[in-house]
C-alpha atoms as a PDB file:
ATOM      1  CA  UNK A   1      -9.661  36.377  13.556  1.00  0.00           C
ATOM      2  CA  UNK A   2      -9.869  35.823  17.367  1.00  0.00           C
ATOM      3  CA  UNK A   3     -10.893  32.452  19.097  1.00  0.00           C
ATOM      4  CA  UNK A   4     -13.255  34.030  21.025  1.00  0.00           C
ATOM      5  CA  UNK A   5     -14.919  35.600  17.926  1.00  0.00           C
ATOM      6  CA  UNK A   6     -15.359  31.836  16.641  1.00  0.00           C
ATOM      7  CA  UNK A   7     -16.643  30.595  19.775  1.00  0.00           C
ATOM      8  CA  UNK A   8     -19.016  34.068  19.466  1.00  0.00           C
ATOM      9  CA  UNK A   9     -20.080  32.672  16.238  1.00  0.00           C
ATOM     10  CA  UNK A  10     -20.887  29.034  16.796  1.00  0.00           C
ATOM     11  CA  UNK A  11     -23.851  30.312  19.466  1.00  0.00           C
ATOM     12  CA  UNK A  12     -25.129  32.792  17.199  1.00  0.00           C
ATOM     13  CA  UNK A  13     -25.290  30.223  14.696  1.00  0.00           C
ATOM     14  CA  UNK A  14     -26.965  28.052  16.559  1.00  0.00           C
ATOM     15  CA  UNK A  15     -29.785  30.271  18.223  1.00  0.00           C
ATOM     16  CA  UNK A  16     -30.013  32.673  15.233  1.00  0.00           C
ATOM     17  CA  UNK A  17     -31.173  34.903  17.673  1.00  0.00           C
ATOM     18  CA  UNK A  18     -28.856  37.864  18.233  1.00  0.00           C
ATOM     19  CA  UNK A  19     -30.335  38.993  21.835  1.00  0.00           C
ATOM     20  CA  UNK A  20     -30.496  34.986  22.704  1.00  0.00           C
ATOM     21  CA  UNK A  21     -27.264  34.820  22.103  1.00  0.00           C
ATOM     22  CA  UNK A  22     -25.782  37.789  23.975  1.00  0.00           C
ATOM     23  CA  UNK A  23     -27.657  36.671  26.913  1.00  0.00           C
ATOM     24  CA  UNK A  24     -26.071  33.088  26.762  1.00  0.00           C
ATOM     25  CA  UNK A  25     -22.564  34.374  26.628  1.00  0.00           C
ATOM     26  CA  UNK A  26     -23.202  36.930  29.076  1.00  0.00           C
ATOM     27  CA  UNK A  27     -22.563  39.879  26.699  1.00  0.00           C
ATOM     28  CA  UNK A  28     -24.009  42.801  25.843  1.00  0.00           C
ATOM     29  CA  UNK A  29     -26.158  42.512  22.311  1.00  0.00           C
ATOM     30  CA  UNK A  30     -23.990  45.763  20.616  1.00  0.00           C
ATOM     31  CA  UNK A  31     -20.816  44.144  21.200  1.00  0.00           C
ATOM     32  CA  UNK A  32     -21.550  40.709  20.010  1.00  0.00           C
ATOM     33  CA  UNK A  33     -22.592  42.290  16.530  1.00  0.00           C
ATOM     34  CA  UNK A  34     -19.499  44.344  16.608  1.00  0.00           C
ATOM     35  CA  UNK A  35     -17.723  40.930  16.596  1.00  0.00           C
ATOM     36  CA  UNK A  36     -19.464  39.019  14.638  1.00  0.00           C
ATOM     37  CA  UNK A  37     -19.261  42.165  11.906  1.00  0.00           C
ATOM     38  CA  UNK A  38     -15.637  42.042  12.317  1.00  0.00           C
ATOM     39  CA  UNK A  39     -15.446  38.354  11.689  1.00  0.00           C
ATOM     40  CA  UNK A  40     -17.513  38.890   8.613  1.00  0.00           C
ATOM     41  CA  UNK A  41     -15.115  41.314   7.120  1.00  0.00           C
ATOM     42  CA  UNK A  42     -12.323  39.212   8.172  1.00  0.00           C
ATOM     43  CA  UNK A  43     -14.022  36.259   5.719  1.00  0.00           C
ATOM     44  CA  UNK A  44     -14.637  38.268   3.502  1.00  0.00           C
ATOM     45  CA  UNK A  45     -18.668  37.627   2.996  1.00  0.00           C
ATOM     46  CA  UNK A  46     -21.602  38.093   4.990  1.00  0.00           C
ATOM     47  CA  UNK A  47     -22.660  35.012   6.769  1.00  0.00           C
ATOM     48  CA  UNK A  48     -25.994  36.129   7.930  1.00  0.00           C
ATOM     49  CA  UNK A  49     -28.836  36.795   6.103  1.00  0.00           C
ATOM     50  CA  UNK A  50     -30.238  40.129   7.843  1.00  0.00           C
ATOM     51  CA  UNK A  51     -34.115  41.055   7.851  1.00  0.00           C
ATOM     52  CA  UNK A  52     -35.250  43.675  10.341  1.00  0.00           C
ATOM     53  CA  UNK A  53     -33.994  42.466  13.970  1.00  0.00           C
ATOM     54  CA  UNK A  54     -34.151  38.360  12.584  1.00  0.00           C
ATOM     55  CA  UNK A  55     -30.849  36.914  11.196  1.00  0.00           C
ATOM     56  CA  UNK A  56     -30.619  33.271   9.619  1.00  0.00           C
ATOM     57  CA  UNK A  57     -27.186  31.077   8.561  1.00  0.00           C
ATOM     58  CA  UNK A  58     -26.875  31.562   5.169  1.00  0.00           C
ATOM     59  CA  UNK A  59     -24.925  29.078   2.947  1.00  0.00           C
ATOM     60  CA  UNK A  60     -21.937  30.301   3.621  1.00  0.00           C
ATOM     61  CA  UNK A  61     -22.181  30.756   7.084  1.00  0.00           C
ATOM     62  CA  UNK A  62     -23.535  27.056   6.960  1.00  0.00           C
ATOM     63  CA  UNK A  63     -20.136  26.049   5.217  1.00  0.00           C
ATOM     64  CA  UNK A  64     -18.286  28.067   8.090  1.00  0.00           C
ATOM     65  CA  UNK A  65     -20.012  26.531  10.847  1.00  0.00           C
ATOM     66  CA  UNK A  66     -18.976  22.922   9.554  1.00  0.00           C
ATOM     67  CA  UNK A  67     -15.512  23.603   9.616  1.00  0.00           C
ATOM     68  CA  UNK A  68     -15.455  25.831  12.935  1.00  0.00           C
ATOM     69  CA  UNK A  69     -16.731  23.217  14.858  1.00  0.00           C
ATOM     70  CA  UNK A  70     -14.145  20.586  13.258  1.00  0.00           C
ATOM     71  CA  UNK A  71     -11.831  22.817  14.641  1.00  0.00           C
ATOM     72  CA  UNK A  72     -12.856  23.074  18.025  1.00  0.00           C
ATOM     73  CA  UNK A  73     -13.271  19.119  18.153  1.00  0.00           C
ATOM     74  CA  UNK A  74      -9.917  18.976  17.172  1.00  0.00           C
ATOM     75  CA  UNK A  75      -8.594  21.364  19.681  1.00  0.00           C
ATOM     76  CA  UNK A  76     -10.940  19.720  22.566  1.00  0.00           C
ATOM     77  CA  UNK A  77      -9.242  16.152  21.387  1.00  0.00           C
ATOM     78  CA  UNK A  78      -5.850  17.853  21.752  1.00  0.00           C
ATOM     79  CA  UNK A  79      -6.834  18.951  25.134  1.00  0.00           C
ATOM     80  CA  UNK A  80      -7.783  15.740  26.225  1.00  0.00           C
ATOM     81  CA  UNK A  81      -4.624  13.963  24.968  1.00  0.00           C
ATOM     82  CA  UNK A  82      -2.213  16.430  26.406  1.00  0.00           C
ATOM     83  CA  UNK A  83      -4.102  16.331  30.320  1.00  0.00           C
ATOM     84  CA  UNK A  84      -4.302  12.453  29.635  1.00  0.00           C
ATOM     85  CA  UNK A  85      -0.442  12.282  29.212  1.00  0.00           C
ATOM     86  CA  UNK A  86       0.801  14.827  31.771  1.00  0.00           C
ATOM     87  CA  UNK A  87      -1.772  13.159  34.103  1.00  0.00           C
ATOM     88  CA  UNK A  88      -4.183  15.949  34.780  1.00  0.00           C
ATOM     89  CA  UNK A  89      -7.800  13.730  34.479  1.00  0.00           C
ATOM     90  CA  UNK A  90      -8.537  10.606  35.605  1.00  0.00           C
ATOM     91  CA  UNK A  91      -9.821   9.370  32.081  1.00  0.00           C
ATOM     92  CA  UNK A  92     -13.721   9.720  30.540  1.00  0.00           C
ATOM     93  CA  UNK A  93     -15.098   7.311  27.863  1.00  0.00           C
ATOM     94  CA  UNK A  94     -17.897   8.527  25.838  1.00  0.00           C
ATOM     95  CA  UNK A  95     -20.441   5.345  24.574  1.00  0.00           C
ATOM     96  CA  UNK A  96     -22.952   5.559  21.957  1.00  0.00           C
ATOM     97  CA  UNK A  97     -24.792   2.701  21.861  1.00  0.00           C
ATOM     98  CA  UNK A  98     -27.767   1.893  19.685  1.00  0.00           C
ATOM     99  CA  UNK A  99     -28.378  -1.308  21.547  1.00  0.00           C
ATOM    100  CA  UNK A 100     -27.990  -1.845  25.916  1.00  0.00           C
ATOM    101  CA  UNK A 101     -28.069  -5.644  26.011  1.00  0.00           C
ATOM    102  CA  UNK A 102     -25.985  -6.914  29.091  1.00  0.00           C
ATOM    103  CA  UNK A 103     -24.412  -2.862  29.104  1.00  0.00           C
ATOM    104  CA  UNK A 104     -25.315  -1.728  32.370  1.00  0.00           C
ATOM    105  CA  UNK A 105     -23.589  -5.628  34.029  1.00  0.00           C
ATOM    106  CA  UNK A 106     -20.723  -4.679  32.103  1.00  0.00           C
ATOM    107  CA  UNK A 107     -19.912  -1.180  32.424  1.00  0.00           C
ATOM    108  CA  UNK A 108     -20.748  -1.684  36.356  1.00  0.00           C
ATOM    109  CA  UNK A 109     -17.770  -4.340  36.432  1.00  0.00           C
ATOM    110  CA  UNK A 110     -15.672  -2.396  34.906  1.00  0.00           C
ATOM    111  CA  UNK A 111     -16.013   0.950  36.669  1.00  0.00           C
ATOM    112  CA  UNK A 112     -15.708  -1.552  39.598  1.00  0.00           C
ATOM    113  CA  UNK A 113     -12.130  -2.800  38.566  1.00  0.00           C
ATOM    114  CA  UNK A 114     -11.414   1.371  37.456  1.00  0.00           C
ATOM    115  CA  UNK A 115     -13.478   3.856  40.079  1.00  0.00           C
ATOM    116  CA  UNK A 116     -11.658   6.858  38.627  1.00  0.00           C
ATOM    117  CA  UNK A 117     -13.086   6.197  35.010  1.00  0.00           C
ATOM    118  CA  UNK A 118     -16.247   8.590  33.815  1.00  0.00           C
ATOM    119  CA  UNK A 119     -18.789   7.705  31.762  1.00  0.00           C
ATOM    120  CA  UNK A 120     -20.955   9.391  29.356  1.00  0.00           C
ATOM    121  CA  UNK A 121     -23.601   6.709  27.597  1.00  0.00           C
ATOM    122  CA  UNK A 122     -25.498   7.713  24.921  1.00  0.00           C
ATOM    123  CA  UNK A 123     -28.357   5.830  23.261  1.00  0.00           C
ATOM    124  CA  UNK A 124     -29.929   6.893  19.974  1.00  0.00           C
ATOM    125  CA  UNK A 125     -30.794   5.333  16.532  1.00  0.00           C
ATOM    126  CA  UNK A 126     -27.706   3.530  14.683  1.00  0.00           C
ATOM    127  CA  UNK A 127     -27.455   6.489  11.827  1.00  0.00           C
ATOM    128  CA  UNK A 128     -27.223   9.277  14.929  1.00  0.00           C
ATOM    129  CA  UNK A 129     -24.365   6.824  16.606  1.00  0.00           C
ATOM    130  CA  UNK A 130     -22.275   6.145  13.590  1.00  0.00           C
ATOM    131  CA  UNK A 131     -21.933   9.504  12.416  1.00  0.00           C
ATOM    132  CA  UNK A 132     -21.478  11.276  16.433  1.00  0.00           C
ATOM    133  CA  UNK A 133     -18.460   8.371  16.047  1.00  0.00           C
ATOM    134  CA  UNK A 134     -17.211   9.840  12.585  1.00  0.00           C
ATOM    135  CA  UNK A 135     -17.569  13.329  14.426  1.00  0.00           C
ATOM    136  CA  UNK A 136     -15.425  12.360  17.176  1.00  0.00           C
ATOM    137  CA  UNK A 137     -18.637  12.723  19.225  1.00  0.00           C
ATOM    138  CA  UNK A 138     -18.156   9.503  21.429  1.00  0.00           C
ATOM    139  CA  UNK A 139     -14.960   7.468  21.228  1.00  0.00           C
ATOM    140  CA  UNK A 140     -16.598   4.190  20.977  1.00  0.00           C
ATOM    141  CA  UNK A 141     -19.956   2.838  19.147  1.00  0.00           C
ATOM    142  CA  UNK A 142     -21.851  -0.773  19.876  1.00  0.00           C
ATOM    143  CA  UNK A 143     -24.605  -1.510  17.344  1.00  0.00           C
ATOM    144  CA  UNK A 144     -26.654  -4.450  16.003  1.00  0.00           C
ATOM    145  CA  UNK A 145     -26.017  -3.146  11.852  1.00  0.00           C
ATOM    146  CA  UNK A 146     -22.217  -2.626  10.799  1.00  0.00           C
ATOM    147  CA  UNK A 147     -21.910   0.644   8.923  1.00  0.00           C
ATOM    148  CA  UNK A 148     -19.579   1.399   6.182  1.00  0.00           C
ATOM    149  CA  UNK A 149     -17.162   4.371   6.450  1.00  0.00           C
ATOM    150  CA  UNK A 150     -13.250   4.288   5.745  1.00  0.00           C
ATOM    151  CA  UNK A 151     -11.932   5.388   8.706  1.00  0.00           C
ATOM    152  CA  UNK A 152     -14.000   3.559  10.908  1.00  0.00           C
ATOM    153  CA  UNK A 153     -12.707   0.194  12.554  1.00  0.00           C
ATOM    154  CA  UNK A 154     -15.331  -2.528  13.155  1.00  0.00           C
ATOM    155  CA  UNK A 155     -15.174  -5.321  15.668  1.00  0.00           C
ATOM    156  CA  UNK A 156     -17.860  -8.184  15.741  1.00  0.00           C
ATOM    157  CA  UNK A 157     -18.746  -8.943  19.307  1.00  0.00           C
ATOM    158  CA  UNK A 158     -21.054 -11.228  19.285  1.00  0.00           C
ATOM    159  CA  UNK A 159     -24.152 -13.426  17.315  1.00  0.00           C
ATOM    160  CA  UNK A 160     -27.505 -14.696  18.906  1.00  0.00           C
ATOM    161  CA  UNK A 161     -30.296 -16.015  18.428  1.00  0.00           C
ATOM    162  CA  UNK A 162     -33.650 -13.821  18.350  1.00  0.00           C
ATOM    163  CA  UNK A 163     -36.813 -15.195  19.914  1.00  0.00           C
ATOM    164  CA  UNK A 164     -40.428 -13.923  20.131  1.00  0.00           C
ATOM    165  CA  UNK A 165     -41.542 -12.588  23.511  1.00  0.00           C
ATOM    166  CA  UNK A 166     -44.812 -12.591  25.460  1.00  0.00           C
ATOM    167  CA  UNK A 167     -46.183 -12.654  28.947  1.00  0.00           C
ATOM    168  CA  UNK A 168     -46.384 -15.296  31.060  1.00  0.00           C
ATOM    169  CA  UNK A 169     -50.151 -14.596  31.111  1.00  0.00           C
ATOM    170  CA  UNK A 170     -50.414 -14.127  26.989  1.00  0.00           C
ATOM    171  CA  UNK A 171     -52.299 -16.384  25.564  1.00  0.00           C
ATOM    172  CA  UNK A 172     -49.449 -17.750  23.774  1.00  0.00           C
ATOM    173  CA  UNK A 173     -47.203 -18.398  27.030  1.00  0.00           C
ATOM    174  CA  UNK A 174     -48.526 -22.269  26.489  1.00  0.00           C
ATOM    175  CA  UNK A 175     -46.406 -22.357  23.216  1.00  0.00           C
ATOM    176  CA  UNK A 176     -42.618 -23.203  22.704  1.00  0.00           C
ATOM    177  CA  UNK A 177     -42.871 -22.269  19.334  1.00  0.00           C
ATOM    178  CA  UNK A 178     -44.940 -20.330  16.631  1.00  0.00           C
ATOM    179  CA  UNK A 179     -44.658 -19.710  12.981  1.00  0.00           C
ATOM    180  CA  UNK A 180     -44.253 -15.893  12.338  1.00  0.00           C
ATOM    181  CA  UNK A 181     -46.749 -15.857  10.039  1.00  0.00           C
ATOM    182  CA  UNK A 182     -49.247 -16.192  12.752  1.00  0.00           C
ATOM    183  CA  UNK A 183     -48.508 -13.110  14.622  1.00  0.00           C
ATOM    184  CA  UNK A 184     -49.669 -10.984  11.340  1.00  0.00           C
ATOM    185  CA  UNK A 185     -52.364  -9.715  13.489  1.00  0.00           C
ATOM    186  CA  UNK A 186     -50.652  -9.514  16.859  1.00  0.00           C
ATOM    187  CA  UNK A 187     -50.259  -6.489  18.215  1.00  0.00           C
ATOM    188  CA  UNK A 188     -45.879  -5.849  18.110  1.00  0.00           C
ATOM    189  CA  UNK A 189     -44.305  -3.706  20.723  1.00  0.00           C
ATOM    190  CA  UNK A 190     -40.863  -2.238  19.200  1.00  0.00           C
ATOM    191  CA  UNK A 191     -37.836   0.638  19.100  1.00  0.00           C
ATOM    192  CA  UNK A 192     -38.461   3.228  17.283  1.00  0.00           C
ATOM    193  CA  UNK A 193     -38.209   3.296  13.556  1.00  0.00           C
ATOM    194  CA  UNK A 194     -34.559   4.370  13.223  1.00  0.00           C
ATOM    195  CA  UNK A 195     -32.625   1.975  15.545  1.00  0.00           C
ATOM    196  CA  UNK A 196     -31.005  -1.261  14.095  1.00  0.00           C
ATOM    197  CA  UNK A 197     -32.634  -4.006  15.697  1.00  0.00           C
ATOM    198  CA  UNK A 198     -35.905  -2.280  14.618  1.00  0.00           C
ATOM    199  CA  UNK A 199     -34.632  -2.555  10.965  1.00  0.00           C
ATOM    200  CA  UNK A 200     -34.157  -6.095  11.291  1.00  0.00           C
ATOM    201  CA  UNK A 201     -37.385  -7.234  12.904  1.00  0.00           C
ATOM    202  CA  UNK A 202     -39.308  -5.084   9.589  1.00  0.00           C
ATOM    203  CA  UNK A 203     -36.974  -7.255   7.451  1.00  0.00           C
ATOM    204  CA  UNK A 204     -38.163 -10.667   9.036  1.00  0.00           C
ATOM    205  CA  UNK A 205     -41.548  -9.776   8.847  1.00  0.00           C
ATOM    206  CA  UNK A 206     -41.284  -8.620   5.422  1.00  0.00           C
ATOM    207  CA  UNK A 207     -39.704 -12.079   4.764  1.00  0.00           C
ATOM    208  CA  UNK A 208     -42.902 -13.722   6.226  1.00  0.00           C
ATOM    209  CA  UNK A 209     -44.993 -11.447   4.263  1.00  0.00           C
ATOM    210  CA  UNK A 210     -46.690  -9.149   6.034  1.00  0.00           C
ATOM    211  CA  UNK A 211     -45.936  -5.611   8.187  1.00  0.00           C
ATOM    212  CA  UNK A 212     -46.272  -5.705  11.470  1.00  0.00           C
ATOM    213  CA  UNK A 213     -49.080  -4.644  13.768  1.00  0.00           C
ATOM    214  CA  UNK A 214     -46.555  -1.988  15.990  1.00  0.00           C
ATOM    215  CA  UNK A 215     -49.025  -0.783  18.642  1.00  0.00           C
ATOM    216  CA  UNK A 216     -46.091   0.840  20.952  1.00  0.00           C
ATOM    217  CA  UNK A 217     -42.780   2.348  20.003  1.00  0.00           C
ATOM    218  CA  UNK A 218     -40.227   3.084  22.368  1.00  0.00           C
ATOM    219  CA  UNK A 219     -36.701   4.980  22.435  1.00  0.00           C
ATOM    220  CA  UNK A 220     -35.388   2.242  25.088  1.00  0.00           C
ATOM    221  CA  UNK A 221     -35.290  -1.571  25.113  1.00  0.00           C
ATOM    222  CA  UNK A 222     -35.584  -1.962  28.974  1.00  0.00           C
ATOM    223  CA  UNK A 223     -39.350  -0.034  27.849  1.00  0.00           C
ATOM    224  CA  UNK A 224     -39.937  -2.923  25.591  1.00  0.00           C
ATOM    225  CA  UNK A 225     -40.021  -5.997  28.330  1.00  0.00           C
ATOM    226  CA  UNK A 226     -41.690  -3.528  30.682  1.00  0.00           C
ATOM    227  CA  UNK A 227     -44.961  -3.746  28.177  1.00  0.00           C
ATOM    228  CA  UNK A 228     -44.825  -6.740  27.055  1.00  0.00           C
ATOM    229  CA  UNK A 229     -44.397  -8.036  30.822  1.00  0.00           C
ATOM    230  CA  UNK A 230     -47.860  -6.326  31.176  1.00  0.00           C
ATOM    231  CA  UNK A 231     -49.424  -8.049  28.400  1.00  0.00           C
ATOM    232  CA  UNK A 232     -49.674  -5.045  25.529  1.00  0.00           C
ATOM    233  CA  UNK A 233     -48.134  -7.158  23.212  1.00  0.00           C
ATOM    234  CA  UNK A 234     -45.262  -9.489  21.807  1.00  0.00           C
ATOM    235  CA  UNK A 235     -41.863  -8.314  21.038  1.00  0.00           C
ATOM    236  CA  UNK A 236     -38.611  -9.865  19.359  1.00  0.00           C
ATOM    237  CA  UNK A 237     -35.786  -9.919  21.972  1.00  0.00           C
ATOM    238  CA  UNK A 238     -32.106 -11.256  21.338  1.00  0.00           C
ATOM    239  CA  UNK A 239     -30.976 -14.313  23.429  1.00  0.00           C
ATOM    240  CA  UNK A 240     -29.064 -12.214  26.066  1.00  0.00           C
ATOM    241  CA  UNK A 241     -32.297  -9.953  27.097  1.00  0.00           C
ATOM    242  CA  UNK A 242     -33.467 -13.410  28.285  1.00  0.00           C
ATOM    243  CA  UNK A 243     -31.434 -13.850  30.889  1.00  0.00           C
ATOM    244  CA  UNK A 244     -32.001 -10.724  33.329  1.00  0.00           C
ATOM    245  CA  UNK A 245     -33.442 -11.980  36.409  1.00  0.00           C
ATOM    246  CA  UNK A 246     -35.534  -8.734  36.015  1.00  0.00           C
ATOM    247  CA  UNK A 247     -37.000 -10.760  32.197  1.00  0.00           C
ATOM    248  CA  UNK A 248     -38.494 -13.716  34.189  1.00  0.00           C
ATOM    249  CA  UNK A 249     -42.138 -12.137  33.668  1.00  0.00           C
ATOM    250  CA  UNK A 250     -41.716 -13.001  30.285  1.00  0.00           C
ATOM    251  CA  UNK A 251     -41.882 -16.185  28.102  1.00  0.00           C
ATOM    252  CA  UNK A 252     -39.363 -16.960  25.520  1.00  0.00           C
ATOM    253  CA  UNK A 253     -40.673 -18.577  22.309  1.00  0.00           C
ATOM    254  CA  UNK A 254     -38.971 -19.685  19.313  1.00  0.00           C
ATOM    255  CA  UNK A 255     -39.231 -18.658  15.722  1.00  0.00           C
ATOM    256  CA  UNK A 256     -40.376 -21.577  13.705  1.00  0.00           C
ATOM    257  CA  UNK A 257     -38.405 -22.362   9.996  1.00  0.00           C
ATOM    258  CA  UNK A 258     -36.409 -19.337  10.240  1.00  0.00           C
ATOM    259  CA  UNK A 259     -32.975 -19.303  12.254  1.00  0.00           C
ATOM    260  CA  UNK A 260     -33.231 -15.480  13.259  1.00  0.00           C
ATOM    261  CA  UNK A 261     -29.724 -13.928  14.725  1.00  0.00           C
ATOM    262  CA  UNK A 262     -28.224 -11.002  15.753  1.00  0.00           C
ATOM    263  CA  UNK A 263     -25.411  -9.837  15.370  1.00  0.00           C
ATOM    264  CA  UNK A 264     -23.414  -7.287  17.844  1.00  0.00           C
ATOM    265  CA  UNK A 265     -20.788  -4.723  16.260  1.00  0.00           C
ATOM    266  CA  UNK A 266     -18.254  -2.760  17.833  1.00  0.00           C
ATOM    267  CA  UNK A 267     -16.638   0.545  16.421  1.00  0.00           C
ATOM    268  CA  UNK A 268     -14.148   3.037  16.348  1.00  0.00           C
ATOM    269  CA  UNK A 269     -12.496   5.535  14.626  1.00  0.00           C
ATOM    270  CA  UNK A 270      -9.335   5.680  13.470  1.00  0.00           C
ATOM    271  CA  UNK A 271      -8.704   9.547  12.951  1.00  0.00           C
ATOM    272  CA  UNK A 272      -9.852  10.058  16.226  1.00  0.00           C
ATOM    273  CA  UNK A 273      -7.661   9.779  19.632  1.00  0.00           C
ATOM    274  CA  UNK A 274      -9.176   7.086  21.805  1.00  0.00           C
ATOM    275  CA  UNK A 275      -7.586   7.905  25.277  1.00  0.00           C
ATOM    276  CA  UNK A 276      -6.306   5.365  27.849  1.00  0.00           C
ATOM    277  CA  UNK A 277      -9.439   4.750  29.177  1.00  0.00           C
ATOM    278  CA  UNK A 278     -11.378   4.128  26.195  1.00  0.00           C
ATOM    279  CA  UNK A 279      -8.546   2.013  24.869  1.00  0.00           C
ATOM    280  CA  UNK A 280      -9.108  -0.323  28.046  1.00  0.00           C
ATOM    281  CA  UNK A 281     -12.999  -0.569  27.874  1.00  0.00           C
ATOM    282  CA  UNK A 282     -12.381  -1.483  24.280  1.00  0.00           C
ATOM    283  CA  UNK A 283     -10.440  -5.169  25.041  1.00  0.00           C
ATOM    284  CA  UNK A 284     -12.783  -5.273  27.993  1.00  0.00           C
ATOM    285  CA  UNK A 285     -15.735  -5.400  25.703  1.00  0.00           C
ATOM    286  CA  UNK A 286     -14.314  -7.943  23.376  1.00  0.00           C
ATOM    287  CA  UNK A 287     -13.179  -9.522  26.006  1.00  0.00           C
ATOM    288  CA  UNK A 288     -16.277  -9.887  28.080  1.00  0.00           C
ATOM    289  CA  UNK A 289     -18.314 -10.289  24.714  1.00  0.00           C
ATOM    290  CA  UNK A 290     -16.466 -12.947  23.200  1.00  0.00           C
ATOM    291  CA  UNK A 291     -16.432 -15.133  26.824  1.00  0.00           C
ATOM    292  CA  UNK A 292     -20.795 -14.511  26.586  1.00  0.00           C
ATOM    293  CA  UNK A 293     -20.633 -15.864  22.999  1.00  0.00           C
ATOM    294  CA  UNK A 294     -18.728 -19.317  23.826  1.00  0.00           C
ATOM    295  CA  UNK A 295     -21.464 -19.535  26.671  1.00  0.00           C
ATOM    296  CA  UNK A 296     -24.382 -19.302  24.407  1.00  0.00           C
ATOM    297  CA  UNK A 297     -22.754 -21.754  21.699  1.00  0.00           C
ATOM    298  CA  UNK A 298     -22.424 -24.516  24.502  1.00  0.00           C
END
């Protein structure tokens, strides 16, 4: 078998569309079933289930697929060692993070000290992060729940203390405190069922008893200050989100009888190759994290 008939493979997987897929690679339609017949025969099983002009992945086209694109990862990472050592980039670092708290400051100062550095930041729920990091997806993972896994290394950043949100027009902007129990009714404004921090706000609730009232849900946490800034609703926010001169619209309360923290987690894989780069952002992140965490215990 031929690389090209792999890569020939992996889009016809993915569209399960024949004509689709000669029109992506630029191909015409007979040839790409000539290969992909060819690669069939060269398996040794079909790995296509055929009906009329529709084709779907069949199980063992599903168990091909897997390991094809395991290879390919591993020949992009090989690639990106081997230009990274003869000096042929300038470096990239890919980020997933399932939490932006203090990010953006951060990764600005640092593309400051190295301008030749790229960046690819991802954000998505903590279960999407971790396993894009076990893929070899993104070299480097920062989220709010530590995830098991054997070959991945965990780092912890950072703990703070989580308060309760609100306008300074709500009518609870005249409090410096509130039990939780009294914002059973309140209308919540939240991440998306999914992401970490999300987890842990259900689990206080749940602690005080009752589910909360989520009237918005959003896939960003910059959205989250934005509505509650316009009065929509209340919102847990960690320490750090606090202090954004962009935040002073919004009034920081504190959680009553329960010492509420979070905790920031950093993560990598060992089996993976973390280039130059990444291995620099990495101290610079522990680094930077660890100087925010002796501020916030003064």
């Amino acid at each position: 078998m031929e690389w090209l008939q792999l890569k020939y493979f992996q889009t016809v997987a993915r569209l399960e569309h024949m004509t689709q897929a000669a029109e992506q690679l630029q191909i015409a339609q007979p040839s790409l079933s000539k290969t992909i017949g060819r690669l069939e025969e060269a398996v040794g099983v079909p790995l296509f289930d055929r009906q009329g002009r529709q084709i779907r992945l069949n199980q063992f086209g599903k168990i091909y697929l897997e390991r094809v694109d395991r290879a390919f990862r591993e020949l992009e990472e090989g690639e990106r060692q081997i230009r990274e050592l003869a000096g042929l980039n300038r470096g990239s670092i890919r980020l997933g993070v399932s939490i932006t708290s203090v990010l953006p400051e951060l990764i600005g100062t640092f593309i400051q000290r190295h301008p030749s550095v790229h960046f690819r930041q991802t954000l998505g729920p903590t279960i999407e992060m971790i396993k894009r990091l076990e893929d070899g997806d993104i070299d480097l993972c920062i989220s709010s729940i530590q995830a098991e896994g054997s070959d991945l290394e965990w780092r912890e950043l950072m703990t703070e203390r989580v308060w309760i949100a609100a306008s300074v027009d709500h009518r609870l902007a005249s409090r410096d405190s509130i039990a939780l129990e009294e914002l059973a009714e309140e209308p919540f404004i939240s991440m998306n069922v999914g992401f970490s921090f999300r987890d842990l706000m259900d689990e206080l609730c749940r602690q005080a008893d009752f589910q909360p009232n989520v009237t918005f849900e959003v896939d960003e946490p910059e959205g989250i200050s934005r509505l509650v800034g316009h009065g929509l609703g209340v919102a847990f926010l960690p320490e750090l989100a606090f202090r954004s001169p962009s935040r002073s619209h919004l009034k920081k309360i504190r959680i009553e009888r329960r010492d509420f923290r979070r905790t920031t987690w950093f993560a990598w894989s060992k089996k993976h190759y973390l280039s130059l780069a990444a291995q620099e952002f990495r101290e610079y992140i522990i680094e930077s994290y660890g100087l925010m965490q002796r501020e916030l215990t003064r």
